[in-house]
N, C-alpha and C. Protein backbone atom coordinates (compact mmCIF):
# COMPACT_ATOMS: atom_id res chain seq x y z
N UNK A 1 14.37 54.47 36.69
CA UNK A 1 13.62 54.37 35.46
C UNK A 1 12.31 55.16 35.54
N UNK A 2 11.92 54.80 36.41
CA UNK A 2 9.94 55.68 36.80
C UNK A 2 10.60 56.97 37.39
N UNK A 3 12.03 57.41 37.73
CA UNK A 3 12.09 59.06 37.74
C UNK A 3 12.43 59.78 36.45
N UNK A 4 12.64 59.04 35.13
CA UNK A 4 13.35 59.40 33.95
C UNK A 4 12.21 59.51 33.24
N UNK A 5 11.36 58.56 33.38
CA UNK A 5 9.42 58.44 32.43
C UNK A 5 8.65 60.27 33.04
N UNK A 6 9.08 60.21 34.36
CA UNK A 6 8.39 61.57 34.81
C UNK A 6 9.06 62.87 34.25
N UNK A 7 10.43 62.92 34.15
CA UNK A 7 11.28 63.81 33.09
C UNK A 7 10.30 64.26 32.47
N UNK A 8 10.37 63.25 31.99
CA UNK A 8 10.18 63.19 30.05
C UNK A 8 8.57 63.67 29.61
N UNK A 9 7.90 63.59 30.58
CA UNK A 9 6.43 63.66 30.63
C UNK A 9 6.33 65.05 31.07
N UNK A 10 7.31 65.42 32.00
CA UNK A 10 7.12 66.88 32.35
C UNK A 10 7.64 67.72 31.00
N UNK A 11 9.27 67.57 30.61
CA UNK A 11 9.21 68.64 29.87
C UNK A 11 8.23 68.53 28.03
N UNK A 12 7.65 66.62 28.17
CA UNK A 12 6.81 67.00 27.00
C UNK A 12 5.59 67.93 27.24
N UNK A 13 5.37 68.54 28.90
CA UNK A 13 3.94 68.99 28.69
C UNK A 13 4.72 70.88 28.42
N UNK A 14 5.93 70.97 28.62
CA UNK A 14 6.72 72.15 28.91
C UNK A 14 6.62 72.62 27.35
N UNK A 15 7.00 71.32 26.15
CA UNK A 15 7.08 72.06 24.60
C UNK A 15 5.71 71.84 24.49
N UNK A 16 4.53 71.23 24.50
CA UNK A 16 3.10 71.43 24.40
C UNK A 16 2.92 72.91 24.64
N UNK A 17 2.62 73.22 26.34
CA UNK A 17 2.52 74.68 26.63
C UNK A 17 3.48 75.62 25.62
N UNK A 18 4.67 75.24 25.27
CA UNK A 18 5.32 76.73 24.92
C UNK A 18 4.34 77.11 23.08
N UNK A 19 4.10 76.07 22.96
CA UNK A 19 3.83 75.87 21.57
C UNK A 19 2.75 76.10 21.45
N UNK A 20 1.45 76.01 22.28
CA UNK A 20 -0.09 76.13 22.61
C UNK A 20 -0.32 78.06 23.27
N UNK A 21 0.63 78.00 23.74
CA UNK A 21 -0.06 79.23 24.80
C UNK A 21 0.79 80.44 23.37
N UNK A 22 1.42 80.45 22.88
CA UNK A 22 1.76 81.45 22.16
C UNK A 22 0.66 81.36 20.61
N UNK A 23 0.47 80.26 20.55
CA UNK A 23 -0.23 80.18 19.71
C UNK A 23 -1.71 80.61 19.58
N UNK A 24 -2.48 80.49 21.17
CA UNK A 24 -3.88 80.55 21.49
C UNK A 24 -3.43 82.46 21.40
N UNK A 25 -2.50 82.51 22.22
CA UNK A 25 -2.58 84.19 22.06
C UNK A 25 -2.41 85.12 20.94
N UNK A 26 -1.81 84.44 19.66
CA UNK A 26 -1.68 85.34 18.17
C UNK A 26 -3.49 84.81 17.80
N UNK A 27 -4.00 83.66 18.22
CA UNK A 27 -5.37 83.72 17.36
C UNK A 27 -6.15 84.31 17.84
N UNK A 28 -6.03 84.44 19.38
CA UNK A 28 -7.25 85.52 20.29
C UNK A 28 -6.87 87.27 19.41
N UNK A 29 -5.56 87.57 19.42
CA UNK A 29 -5.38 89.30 19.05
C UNK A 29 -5.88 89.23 17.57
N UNK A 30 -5.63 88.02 16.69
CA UNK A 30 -6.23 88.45 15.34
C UNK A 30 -7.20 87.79 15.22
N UNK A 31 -8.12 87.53 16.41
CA UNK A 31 -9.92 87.74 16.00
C UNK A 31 -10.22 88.84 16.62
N UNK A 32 -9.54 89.86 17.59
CA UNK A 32 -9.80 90.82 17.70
C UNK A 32 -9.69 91.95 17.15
N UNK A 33 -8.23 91.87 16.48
CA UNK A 33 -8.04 92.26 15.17
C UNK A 33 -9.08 92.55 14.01
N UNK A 34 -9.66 91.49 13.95
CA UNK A 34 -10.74 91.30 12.63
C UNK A 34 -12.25 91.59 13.06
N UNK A 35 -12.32 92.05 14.51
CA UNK A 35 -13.73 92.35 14.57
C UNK A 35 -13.20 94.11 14.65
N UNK A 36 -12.32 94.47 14.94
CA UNK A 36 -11.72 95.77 14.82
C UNK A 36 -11.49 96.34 13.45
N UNK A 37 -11.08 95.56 12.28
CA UNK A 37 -11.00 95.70 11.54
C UNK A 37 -12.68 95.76 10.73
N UNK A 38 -13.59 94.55 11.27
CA UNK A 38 -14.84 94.89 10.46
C UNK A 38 -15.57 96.64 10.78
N UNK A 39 -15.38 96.80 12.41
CA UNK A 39 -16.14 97.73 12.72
C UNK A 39 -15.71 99.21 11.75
N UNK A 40 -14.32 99.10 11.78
CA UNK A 40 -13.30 100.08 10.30
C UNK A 40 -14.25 100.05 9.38
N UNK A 41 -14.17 99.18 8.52
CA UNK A 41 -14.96 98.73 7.02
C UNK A 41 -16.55 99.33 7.63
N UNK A 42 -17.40 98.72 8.60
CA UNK A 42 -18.49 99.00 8.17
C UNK A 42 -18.53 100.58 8.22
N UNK A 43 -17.67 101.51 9.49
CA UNK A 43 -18.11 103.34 9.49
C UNK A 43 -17.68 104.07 8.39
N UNK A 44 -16.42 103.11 7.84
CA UNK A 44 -16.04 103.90 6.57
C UNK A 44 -16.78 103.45 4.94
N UNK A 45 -17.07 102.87 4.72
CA UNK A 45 -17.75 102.14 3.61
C UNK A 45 -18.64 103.29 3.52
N UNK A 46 -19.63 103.42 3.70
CA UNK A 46 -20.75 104.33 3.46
C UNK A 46 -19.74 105.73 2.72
N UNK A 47 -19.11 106.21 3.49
CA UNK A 47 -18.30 107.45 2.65
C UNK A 47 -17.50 107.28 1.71
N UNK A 48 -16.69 105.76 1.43
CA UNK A 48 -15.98 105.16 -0.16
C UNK A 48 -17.02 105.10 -1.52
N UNK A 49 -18.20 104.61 -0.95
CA UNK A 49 -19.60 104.82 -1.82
C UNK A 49 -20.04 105.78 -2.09
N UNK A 50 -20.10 106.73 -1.42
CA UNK A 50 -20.59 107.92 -1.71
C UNK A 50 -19.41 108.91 -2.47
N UNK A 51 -17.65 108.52 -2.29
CA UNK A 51 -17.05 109.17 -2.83
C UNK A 51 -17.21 108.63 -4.64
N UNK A 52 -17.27 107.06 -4.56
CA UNK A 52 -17.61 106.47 -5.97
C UNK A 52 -18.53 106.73 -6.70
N UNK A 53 -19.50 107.25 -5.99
CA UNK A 53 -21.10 107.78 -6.49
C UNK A 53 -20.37 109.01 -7.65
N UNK A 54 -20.46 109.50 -6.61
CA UNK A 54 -19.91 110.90 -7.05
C UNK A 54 -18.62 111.02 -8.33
N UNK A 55 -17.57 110.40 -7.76
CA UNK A 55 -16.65 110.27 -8.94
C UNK A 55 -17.47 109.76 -10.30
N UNK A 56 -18.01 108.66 -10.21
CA UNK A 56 -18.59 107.77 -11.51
C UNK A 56 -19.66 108.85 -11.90
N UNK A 57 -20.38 110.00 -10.62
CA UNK A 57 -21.71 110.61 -12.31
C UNK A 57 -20.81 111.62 -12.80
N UNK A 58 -19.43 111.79 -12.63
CA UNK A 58 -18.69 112.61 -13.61
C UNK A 58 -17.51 112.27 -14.19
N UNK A 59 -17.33 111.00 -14.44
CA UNK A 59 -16.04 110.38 -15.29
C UNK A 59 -16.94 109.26 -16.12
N UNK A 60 -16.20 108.68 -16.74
CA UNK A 60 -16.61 107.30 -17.44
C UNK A 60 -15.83 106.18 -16.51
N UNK A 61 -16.47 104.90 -17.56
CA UNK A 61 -15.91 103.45 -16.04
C UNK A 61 -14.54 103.36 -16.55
N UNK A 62 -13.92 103.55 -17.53
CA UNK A 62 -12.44 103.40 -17.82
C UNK A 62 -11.56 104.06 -16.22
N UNK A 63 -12.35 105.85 -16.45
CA UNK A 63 -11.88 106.65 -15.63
C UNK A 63 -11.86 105.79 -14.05
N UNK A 64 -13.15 105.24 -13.59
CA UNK A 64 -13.47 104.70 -12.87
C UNK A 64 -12.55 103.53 -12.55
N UNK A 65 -12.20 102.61 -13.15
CA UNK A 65 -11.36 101.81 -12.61
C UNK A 65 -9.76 102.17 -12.31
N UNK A 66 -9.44 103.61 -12.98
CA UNK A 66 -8.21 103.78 -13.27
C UNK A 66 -7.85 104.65 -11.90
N UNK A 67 -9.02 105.29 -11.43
CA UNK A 67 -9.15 105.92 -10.09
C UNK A 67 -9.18 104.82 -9.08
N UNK A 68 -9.70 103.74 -8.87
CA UNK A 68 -9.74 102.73 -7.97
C UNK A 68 -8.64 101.94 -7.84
N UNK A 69 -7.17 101.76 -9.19
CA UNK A 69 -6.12 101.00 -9.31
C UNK A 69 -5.29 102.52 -8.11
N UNK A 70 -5.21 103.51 -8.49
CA UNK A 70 -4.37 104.58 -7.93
C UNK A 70 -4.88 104.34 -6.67
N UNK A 71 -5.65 104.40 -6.04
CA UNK A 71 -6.06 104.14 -4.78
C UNK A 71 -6.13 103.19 -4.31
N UNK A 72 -5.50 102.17 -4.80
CA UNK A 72 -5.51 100.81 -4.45
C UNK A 72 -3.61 100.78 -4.14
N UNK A 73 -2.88 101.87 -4.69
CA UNK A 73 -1.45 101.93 -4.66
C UNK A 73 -1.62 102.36 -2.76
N UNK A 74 -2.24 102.67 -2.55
CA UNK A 74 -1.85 103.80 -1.28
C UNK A 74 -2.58 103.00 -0.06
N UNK A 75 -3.04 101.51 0.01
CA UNK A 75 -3.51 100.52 1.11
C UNK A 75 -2.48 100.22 1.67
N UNK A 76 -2.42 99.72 2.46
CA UNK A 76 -1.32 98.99 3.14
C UNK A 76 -2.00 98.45 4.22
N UNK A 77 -3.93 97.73 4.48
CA UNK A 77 -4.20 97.01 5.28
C UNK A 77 -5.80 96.20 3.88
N UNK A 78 -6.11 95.23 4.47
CA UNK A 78 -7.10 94.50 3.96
C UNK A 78 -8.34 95.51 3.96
N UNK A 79 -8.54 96.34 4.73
CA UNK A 79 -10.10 96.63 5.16
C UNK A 79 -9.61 97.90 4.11
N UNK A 80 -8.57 98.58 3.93
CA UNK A 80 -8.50 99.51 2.79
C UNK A 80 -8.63 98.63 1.36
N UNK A 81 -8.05 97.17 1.33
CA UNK A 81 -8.68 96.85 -0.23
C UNK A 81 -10.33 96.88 -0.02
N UNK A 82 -11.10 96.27 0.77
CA UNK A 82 -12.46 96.19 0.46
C UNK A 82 -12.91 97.80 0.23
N UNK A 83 -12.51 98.60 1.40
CA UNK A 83 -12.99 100.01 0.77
C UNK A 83 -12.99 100.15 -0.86
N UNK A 84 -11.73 100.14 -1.27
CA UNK A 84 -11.91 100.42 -2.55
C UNK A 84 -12.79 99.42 -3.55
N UNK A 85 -12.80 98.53 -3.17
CA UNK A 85 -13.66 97.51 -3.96
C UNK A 85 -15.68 98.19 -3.93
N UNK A 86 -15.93 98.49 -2.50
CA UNK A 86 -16.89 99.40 -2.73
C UNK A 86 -16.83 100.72 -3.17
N UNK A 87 -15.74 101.55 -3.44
CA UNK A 87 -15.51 103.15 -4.52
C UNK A 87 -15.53 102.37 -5.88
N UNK A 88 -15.20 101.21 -6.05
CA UNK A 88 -15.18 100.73 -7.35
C UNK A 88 -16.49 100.36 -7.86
N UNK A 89 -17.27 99.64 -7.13
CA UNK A 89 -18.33 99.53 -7.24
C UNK A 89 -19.47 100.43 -7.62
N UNK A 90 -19.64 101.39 -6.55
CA UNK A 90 -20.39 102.49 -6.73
C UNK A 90 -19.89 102.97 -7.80
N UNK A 91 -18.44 103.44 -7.93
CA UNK A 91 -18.73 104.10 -9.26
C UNK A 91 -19.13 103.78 -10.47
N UNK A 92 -18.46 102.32 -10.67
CA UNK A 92 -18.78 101.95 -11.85
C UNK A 92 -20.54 102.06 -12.19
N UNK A 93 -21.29 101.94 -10.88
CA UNK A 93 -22.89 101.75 -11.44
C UNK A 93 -23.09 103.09 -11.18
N UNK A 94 -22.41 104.28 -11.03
CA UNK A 94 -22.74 105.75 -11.65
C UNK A 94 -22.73 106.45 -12.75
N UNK A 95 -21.38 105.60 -12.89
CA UNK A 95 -20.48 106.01 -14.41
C UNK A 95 -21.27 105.16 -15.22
N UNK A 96 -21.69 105.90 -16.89
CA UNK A 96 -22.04 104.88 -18.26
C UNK A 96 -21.63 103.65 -18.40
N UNK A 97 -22.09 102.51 -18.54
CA UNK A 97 -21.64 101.26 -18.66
C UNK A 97 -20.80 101.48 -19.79
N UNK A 98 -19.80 100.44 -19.93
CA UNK A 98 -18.91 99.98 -21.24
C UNK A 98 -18.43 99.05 -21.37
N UNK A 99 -19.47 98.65 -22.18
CA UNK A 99 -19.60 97.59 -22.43
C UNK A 99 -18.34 97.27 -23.13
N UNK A 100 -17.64 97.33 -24.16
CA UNK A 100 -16.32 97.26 -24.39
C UNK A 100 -15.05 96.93 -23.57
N UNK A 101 -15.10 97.52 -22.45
CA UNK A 101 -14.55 97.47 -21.23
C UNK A 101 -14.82 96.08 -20.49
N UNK A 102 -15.97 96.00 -20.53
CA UNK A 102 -16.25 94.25 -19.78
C UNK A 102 -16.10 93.20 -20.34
N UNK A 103 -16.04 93.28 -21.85
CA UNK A 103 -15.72 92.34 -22.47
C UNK A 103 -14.50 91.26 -22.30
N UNK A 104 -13.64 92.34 -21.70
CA UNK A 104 -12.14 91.91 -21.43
C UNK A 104 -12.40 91.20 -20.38
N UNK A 105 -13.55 91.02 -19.19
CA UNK A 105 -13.48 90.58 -17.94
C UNK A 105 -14.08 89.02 -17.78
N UNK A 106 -13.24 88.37 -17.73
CA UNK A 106 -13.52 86.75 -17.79
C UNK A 106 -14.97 86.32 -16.72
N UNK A 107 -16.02 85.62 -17.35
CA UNK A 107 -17.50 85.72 -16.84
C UNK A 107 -16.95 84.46 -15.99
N UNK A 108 -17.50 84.35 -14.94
CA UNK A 108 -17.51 82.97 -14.07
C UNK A 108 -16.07 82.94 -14.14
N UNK A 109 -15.06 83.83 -13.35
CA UNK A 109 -13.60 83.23 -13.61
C UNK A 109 -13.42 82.28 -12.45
N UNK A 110 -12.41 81.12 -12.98
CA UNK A 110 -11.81 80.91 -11.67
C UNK A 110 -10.60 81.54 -11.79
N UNK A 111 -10.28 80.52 -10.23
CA UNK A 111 -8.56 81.64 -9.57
C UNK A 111 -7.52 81.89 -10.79
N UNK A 112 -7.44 80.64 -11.70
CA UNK A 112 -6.53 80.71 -12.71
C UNK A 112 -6.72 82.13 -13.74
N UNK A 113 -8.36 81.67 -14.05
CA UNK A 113 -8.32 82.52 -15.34
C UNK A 113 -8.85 83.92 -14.62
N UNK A 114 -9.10 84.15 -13.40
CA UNK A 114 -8.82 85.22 -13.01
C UNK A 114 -7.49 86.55 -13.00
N UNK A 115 -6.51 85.26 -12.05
CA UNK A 115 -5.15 85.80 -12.35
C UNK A 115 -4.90 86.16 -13.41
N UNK A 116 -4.68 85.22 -14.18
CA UNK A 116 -4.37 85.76 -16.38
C UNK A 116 -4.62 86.70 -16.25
N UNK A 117 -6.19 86.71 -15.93
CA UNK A 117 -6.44 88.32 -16.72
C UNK A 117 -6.10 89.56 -16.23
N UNK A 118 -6.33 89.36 -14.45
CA UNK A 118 -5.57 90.44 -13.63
C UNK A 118 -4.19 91.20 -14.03
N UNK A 119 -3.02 89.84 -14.10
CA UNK A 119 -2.18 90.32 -14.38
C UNK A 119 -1.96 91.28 -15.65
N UNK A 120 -2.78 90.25 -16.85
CA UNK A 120 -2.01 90.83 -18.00
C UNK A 120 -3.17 92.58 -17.70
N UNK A 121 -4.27 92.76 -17.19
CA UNK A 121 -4.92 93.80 -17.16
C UNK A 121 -3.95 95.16 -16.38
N UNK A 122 -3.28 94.82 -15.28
CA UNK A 122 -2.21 95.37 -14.37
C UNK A 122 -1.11 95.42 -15.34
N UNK A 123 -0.85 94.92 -16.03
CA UNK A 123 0.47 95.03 -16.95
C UNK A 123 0.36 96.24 -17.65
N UNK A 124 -1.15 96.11 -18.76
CA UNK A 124 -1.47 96.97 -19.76
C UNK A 124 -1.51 98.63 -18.71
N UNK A 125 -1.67 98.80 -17.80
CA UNK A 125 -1.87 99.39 -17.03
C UNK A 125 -1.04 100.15 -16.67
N UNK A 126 0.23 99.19 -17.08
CA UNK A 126 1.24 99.96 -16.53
C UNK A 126 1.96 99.89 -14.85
N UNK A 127 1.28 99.34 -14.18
CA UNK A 127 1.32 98.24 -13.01
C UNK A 127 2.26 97.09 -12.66
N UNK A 128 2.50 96.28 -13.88
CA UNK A 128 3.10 95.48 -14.09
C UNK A 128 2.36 94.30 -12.60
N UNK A 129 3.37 93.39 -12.04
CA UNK A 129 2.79 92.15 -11.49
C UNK A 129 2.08 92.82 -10.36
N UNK A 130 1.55 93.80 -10.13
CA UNK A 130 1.35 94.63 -8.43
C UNK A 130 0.13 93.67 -8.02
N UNK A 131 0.69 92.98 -7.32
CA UNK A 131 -0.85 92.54 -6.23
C UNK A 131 -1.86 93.12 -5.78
N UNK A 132 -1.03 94.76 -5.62
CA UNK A 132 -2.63 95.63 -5.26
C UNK A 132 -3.37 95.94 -6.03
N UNK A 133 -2.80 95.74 -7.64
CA UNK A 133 -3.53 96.47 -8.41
C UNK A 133 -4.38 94.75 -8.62
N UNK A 134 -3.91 94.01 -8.66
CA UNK A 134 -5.08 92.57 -9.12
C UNK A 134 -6.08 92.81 -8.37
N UNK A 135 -5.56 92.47 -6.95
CA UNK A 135 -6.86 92.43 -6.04
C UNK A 135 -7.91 94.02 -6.17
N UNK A 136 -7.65 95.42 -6.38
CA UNK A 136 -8.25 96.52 -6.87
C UNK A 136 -8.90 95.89 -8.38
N UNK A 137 -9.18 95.09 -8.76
CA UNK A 137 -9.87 94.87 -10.07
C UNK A 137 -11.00 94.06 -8.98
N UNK A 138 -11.16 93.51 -8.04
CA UNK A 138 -11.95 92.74 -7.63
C UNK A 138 -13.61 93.55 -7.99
N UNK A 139 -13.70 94.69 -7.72
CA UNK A 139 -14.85 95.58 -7.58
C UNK A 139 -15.38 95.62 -9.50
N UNK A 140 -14.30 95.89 -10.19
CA UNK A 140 -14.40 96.10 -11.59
C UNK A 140 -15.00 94.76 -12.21
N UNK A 141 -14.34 93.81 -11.79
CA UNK A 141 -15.13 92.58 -12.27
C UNK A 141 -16.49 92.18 -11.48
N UNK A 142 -16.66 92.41 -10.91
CA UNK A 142 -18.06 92.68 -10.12
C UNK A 142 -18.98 93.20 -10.73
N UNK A 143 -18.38 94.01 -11.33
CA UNK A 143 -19.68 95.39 -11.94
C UNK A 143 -19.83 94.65 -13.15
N UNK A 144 -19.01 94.15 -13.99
CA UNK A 144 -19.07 93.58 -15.23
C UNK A 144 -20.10 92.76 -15.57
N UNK A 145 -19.84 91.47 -14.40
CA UNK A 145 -20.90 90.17 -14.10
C UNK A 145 -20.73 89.95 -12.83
N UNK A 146 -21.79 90.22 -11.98
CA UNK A 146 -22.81 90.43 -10.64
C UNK A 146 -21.70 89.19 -10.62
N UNK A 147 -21.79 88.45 -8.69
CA UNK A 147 -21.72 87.55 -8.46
C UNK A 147 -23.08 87.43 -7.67
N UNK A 148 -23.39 85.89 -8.30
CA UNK A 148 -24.52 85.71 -7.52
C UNK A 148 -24.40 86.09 -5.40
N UNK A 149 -25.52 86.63 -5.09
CA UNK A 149 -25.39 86.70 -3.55
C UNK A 149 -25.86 85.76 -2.24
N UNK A 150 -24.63 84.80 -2.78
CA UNK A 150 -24.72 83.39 -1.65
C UNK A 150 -23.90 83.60 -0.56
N UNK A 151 -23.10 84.67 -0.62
CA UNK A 151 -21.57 84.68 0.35
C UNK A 151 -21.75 84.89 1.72
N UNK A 152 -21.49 84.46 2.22
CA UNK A 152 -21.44 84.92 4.28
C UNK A 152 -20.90 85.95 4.46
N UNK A 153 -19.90 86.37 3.49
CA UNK A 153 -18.59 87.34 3.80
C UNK A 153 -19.18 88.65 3.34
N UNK A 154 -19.53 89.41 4.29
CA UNK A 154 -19.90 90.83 4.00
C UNK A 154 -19.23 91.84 3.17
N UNK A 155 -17.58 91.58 2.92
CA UNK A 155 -16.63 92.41 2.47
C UNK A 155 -16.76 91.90 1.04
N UNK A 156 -17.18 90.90 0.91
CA UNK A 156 -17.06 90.02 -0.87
C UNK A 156 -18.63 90.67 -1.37
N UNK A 157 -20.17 90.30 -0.96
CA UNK A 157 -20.71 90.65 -2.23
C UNK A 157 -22.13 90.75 -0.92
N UNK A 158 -22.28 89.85 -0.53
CA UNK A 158 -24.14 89.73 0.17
C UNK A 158 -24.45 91.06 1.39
N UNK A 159 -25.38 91.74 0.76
CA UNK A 159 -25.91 92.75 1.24
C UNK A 159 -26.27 92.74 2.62
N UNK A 160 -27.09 91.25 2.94
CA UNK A 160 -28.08 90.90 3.93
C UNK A 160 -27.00 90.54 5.07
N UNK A 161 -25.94 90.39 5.21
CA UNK A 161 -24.85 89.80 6.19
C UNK A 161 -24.54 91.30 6.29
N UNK A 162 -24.52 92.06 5.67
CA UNK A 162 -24.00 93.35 6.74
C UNK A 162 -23.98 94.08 7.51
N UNK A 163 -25.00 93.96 8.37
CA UNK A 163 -25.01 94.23 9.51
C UNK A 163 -24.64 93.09 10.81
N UNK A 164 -24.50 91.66 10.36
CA UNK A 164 -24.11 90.92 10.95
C UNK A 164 -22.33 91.38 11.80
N UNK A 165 -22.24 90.49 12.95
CA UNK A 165 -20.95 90.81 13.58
C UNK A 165 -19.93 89.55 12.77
N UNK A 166 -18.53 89.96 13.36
CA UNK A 166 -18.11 88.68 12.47
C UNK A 166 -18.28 87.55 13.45
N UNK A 167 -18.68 87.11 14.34
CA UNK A 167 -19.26 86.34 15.48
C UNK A 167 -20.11 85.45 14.66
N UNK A 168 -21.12 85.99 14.43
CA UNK A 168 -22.14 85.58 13.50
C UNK A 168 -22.17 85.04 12.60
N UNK A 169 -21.51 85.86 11.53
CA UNK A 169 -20.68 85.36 10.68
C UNK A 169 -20.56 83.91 10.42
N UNK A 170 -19.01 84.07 11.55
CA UNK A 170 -18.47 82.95 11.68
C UNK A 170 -19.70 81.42 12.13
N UNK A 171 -20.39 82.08 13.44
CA UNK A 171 -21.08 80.89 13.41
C UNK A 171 -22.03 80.37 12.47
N UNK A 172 -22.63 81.75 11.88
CA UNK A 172 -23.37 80.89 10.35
C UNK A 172 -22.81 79.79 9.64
N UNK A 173 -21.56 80.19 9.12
CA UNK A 173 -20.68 79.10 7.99
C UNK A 173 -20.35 78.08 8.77
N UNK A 174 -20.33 77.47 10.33
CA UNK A 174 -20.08 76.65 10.75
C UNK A 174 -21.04 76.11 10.87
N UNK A 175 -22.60 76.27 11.17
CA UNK A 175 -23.36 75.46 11.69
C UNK A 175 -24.02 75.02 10.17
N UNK A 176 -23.62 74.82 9.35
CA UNK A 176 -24.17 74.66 7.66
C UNK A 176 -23.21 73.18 7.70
């Protein structure tokens, strides 16, 4: 009986380990991942801004967002949506406001009435349901109505966190 209790104790520590050690190792590569990925975002950002600068003092913001949906087709990692969210940005505050244009953009959205509008905005677009093109509106609704700058997250809106590591970051929002 007390050699069958020791079994049982061994191979429960056998599915613990198999289940723990594969697991500790996908979260160690994708926080390394994501400080690899910030250091991406911060060398390239400066040149998405400056390409938005530039695009927006010679198009209008229609043009402007319609350049940031096309370039939002051709991501295929996260740190390329935030790029474009800053070409979107910059341009739009190069390019003439239009006001007409923002009207359509739901003030204080939440997730719901965000989506709505994403989609049906991606539809008119010609886009239809594209996820890249919703999340590529992130920058456009930005420009419309500011979000206030409370965020930790350097890639979403607060200026003052960007030079922070994501280390930092992270321990800011935890010790709150």
């Amino acid at each position: 009986m007390e050699q069958n209790q020791d079994d049982i104790r061994k191979r429960n520590w056998w599915v613990i380990a198999l289940i723990s050690i594969p697991t500790f190792l996908v979260t160690l590569v994708g926080f390394f991942y994501a400080i690899d990925s910030q250091q991406d975002w911060k060398t390239e950002e400066p040149k998405w801004q400056a390409e938005g600068r530039e695009f927006g003092t010679q198009h209008t913001a229609r043009e402007c967002v319609s350049e940031s949906l096309k370039r939002e087709q051709s991501c295929h990692e996260i740190v390329c949506a935030n790029l474009i969210r800053s070409f979107s940005v910059a341009c739009l505050k190069a390019a003439p406001r239009d006001e007409e244009l923002c009207k359509s953009v739901p003030i204080q959205p939440t997730r719901k009435r965000y989506s709505d509008w994403a989609k049906k905005f991606c539809e008119a677009e010609g886009y239809g349901d594209d996820l890249g093109c919703r999340s590529g509106l992130v920058g456009f609704m930005e420009s419309c109505h500011p979000i206030p700058k409370n965020n930790f997250f350097p890639n979403i809106l607060d200026e003052s966190q960007r030079d922070k590591t994501l280390f930092e970051i992270f321990l800011a929002i935890f010790q709150k």
